[in-house]
PDB file of N, CA and C in Angstrom:
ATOM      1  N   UNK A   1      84.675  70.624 115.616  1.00  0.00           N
ATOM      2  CA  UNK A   1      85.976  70.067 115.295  1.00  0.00           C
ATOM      3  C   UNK A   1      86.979  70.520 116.361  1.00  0.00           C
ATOM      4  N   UNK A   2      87.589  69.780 117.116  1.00  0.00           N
ATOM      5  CA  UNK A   2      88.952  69.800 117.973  1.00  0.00           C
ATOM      6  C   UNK A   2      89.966  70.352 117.426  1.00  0.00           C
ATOM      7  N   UNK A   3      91.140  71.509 118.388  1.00  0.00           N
ATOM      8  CA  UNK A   3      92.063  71.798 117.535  1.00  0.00           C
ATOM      9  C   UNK A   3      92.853  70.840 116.712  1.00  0.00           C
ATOM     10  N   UNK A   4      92.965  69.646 117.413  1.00  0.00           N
ATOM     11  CA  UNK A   4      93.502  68.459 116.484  1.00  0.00           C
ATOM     12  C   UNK A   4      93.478  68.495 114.836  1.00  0.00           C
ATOM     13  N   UNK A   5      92.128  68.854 114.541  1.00  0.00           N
ATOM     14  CA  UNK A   5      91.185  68.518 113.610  1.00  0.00           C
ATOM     15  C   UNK A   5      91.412  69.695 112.952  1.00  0.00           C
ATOM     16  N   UNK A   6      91.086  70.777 113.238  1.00  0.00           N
ATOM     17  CA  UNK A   6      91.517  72.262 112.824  1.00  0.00           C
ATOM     18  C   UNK A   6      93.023  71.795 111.841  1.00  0.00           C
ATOM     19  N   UNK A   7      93.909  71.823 113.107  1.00  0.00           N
ATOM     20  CA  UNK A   7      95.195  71.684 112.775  1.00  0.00           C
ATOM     21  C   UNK A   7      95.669  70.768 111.642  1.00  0.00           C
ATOM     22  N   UNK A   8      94.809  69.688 111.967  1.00  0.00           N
ATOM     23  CA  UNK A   8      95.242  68.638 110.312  1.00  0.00           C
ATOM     24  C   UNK A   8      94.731  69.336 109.247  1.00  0.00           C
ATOM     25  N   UNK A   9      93.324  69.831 109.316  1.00  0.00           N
ATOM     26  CA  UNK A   9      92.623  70.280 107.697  1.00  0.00           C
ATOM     27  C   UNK A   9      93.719  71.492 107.381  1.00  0.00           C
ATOM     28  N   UNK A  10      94.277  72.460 108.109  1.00  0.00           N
ATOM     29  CA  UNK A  10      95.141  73.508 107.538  1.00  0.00           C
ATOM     30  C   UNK A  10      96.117  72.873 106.937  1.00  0.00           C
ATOM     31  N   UNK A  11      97.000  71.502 107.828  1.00  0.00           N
ATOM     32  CA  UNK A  11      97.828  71.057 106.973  1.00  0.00           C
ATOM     33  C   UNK A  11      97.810  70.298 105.642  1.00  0.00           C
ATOM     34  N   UNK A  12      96.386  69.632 105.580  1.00  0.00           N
ATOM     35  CA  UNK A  12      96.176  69.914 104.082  1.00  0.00           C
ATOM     36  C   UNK A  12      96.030  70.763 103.301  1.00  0.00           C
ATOM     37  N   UNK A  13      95.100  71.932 103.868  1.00  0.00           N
ATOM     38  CA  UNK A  13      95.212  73.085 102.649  1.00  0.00           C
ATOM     39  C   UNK A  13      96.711  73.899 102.523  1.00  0.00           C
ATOM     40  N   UNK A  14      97.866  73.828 103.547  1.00  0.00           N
ATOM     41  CA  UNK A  14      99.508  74.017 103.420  1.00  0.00           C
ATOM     42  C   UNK A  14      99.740  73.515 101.885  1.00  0.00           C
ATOM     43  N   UNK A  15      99.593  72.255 102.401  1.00  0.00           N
ATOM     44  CA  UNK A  15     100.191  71.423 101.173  1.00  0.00           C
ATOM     45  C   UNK A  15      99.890  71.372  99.639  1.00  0.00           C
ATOM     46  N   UNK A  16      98.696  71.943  99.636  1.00  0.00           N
ATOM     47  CA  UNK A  16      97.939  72.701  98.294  1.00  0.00           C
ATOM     48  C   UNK A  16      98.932  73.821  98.177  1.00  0.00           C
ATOM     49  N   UNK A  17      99.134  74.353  98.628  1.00  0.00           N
ATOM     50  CA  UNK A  17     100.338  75.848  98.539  1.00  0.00           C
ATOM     51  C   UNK A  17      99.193  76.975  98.741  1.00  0.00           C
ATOM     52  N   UNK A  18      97.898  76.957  98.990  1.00  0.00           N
ATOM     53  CA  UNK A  18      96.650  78.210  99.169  1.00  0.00           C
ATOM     54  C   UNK A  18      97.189  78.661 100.168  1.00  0.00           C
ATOM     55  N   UNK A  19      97.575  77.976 101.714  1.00  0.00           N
ATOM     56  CA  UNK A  19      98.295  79.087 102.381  1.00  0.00           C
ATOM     57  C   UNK A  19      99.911  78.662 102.509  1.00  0.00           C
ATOM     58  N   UNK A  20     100.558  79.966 103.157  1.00  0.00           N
ATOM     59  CA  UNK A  20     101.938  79.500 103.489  1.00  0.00           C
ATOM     60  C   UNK A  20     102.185  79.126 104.280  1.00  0.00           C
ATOM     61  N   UNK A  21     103.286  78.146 104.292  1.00  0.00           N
ATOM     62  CA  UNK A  21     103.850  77.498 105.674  1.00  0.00           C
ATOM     63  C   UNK A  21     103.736  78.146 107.027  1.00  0.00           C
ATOM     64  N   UNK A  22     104.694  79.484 106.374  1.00  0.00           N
ATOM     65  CA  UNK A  22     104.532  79.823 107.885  1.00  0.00           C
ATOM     66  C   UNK A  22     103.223  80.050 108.349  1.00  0.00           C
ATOM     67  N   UNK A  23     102.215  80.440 107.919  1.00  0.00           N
ATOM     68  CA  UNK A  23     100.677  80.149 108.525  1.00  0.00           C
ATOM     69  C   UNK A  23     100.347  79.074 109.663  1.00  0.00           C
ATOM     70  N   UNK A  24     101.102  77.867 109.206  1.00  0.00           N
ATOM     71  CA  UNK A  24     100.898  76.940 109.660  1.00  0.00           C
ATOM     72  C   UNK A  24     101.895  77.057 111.023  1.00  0.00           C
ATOM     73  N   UNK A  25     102.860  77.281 111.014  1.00  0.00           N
ATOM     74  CA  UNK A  25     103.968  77.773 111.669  1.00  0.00           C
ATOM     75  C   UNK A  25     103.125  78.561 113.301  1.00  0.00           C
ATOM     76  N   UNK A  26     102.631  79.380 112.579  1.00  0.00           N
ATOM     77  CA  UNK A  26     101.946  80.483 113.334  1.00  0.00           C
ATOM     78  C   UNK A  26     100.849  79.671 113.947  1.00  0.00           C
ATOM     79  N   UNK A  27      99.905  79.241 113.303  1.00  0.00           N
ATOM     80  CA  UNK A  27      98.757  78.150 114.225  1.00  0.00           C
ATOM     81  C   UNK A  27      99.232  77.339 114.881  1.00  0.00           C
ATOM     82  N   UNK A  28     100.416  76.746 114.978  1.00  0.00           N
ATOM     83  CA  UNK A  28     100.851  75.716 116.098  1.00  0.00           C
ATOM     84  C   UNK A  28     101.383  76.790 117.223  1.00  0.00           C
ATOM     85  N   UNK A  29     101.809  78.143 116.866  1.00  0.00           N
ATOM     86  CA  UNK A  29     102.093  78.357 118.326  1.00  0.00           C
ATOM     87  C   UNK A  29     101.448  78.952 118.933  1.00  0.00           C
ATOM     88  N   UNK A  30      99.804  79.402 118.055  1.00  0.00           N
ATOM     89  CA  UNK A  30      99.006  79.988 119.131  1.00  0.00           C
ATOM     90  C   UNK A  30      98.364  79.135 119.972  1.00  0.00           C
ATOM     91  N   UNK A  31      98.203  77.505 119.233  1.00  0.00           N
ATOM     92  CA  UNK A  31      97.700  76.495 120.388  1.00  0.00           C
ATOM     93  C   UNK A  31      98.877  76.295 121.617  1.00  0.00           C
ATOM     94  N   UNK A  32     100.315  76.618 120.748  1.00  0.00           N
ATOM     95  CA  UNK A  32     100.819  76.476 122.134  1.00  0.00           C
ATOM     96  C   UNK A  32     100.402  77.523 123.307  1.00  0.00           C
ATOM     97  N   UNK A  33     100.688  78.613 122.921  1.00  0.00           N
ATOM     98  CA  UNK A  33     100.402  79.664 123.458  1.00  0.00           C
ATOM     99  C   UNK A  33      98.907  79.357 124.509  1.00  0.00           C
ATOM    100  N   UNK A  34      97.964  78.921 123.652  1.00  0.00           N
ATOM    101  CA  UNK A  34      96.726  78.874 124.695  1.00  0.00           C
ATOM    102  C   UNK A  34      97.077  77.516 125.496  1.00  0.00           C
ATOM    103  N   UNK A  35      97.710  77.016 125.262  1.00  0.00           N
ATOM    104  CA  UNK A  35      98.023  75.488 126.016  1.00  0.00           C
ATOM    105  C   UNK A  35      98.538  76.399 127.614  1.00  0.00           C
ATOM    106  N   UNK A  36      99.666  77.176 127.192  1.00  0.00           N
ATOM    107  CA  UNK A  36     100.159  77.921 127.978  1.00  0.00           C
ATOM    108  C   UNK A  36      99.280  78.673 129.114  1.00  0.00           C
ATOM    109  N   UNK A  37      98.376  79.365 128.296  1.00  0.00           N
ATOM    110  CA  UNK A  37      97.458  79.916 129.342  1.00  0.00           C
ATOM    111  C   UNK A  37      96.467  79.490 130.246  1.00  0.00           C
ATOM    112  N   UNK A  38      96.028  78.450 129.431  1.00  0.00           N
ATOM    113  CA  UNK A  38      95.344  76.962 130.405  1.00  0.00           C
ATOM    114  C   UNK A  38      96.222  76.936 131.669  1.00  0.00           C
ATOM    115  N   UNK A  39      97.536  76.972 132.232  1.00  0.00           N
ATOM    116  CA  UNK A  39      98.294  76.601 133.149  1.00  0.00           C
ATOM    117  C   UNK A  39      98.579  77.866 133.410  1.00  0.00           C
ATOM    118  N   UNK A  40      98.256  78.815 133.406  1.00  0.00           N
ATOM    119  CA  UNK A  40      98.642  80.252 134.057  1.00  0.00           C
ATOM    120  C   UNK A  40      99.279  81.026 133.565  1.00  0.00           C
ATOM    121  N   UNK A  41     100.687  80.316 132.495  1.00  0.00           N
ATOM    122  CA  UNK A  41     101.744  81.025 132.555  1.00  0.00           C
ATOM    123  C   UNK A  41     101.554  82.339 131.822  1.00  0.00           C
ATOM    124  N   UNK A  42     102.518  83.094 131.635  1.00  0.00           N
ATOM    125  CA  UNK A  42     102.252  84.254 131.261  1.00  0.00           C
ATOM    126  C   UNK A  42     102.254  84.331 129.575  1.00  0.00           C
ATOM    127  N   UNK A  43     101.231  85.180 128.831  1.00  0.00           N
ATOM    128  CA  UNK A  43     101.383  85.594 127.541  1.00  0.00           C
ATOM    129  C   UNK A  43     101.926  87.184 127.427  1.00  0.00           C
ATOM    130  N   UNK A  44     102.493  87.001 126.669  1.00  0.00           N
ATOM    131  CA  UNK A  44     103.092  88.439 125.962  1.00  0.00           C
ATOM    132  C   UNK A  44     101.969  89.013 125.284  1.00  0.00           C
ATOM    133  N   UNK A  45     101.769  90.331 125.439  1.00  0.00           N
ATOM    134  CA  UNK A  45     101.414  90.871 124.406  1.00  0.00           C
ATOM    135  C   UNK A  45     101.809  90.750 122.824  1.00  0.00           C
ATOM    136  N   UNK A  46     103.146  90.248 122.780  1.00  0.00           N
ATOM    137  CA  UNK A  46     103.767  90.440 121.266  1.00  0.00           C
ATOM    138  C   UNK A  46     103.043  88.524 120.856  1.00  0.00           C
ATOM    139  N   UNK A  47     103.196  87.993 121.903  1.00  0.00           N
ATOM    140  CA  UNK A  47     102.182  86.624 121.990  1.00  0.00           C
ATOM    141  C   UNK A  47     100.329  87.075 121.687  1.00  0.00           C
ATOM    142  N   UNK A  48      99.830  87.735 122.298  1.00  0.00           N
ATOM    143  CA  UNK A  48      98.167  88.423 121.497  1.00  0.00           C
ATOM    144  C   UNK A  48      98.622  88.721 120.304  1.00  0.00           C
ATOM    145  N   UNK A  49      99.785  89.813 120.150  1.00  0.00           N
ATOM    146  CA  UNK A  49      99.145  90.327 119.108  1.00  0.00           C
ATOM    147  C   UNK A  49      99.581  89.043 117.602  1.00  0.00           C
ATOM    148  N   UNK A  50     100.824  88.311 117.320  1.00  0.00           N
ATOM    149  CA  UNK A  50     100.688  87.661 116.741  1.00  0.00           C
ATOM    150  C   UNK A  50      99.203  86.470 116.783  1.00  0.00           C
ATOM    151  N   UNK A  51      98.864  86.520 117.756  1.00  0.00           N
ATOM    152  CA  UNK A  51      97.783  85.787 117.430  1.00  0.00           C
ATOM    153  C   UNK A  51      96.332  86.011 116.818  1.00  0.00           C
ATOM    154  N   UNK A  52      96.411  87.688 117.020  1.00  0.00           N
ATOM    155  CA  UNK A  52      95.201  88.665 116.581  1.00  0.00           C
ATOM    156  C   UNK A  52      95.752  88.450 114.570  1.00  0.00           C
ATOM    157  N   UNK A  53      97.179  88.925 114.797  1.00  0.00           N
ATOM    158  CA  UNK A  53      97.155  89.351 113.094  1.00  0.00           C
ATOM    159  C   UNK A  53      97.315  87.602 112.327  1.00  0.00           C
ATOM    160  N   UNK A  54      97.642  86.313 113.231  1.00  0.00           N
ATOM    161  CA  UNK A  54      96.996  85.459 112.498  1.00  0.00           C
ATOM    162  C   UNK A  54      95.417  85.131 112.429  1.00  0.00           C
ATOM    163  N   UNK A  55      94.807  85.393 113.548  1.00  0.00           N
ATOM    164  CA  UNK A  55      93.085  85.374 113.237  1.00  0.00           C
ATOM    165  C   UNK A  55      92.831  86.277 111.805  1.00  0.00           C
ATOM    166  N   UNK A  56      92.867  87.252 111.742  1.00  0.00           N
ATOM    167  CA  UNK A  56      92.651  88.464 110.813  1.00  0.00           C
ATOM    168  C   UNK A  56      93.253  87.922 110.055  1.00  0.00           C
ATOM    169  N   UNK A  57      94.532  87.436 109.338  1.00  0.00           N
ATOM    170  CA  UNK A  57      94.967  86.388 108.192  1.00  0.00           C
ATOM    171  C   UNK A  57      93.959  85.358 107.816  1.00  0.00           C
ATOM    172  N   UNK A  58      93.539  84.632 108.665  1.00  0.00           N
ATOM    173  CA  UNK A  58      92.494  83.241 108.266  1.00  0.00           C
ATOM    174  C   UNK A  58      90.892  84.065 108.374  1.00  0.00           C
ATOM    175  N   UNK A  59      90.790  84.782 109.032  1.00  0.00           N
ATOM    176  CA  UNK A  59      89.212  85.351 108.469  1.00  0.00           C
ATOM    177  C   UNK A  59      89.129  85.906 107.398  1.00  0.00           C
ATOM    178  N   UNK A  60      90.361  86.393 106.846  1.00  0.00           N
ATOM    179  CA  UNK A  60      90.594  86.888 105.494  1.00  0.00           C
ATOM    180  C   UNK A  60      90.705  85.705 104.607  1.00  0.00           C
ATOM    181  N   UNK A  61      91.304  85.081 104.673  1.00  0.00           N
ATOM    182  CA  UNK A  61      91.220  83.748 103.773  1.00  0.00           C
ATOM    183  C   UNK A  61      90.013  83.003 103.558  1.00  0.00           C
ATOM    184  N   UNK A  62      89.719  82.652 104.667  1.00  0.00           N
ATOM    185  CA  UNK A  62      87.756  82.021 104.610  1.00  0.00           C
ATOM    186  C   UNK A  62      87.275  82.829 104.033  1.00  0.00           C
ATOM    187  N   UNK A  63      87.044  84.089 104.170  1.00  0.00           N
ATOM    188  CA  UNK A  63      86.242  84.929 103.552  1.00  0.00           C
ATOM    189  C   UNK A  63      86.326  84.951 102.053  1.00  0.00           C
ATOM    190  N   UNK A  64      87.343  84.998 101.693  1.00  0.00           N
ATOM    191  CA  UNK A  64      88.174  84.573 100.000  1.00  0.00           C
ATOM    192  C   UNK A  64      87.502  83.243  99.258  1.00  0.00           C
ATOM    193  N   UNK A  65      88.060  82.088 100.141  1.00  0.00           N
ATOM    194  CA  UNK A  65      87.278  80.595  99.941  1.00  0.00           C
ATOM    195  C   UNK A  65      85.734  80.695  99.686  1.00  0.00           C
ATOM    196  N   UNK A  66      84.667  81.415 100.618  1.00  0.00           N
ATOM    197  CA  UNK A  66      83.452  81.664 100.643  1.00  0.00           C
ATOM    198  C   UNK A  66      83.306  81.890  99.303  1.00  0.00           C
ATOM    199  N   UNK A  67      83.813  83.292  99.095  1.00  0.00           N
ATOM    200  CA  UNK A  67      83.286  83.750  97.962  1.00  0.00           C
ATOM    201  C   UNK A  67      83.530  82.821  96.838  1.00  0.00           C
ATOM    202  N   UNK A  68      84.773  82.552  96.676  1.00  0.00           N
ATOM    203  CA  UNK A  68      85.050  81.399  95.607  1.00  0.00           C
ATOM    204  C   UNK A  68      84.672  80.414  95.291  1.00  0.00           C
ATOM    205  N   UNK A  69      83.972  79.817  96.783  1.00  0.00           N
ATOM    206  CA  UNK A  69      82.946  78.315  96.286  1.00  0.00           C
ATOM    207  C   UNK A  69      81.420  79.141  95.754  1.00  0.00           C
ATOM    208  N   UNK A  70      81.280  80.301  96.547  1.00  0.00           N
ATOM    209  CA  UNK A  70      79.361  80.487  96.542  1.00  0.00           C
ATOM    210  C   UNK A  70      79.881  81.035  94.731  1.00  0.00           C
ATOM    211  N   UNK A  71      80.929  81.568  94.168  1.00  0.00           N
ATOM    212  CA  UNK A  71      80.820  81.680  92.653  1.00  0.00           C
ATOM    213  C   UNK A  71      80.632  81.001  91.798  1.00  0.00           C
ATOM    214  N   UNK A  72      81.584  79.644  92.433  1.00  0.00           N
ATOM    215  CA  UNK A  72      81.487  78.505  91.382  1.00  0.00           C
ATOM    216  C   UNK A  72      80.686  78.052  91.731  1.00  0.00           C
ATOM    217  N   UNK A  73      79.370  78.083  92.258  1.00  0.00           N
ATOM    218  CA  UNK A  73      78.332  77.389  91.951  1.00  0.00           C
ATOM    219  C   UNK A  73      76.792  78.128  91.880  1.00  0.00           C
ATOM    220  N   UNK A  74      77.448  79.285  91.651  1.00  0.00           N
ATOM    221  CA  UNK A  74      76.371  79.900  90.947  1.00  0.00           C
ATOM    222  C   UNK A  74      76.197  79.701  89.130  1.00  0.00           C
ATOM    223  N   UNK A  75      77.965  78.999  88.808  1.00  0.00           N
ATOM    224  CA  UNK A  75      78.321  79.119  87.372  1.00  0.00           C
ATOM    225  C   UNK A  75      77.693  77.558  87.130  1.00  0.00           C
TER     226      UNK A  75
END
């Protein structure tokens, strides 16, 4: 799946209210951000690290979802 694609399915699960906006907020500017680095320009560190503590936000969340589908269908 293309970030395109990424980017739409989060904005459906936004709109469920499972995550918060600003989540979403935050994933558009780390694609900017890597858009950015594609062309050289410079990243901030305070640019990594928001992008580290949104990874670690959504691996935490998948990880949540996982468990929650592999439950309900063990039931």
């Amino acid at each position: 799946m293309r970030r395109e694609g990424i980017a739409k399915k989060f904005v459906e699960i936004m709109k469920t209210g499972e995550i918060p906006s600003e989540i979403g907020r935050k994933l558009h500017l780390s694609f900017e951000s890597r858009n950015k680095a594609s062309s050289h320009a410079r990243i901030t560190v305070e640019d990594a690290d928001d992008v580290e503590n949104l990874i670690k936000f959504l691996i935490g969340f998948l990880e949540r979802e996982i468990r929650r589908a592999e439950a309900c269908s063990r039931e």
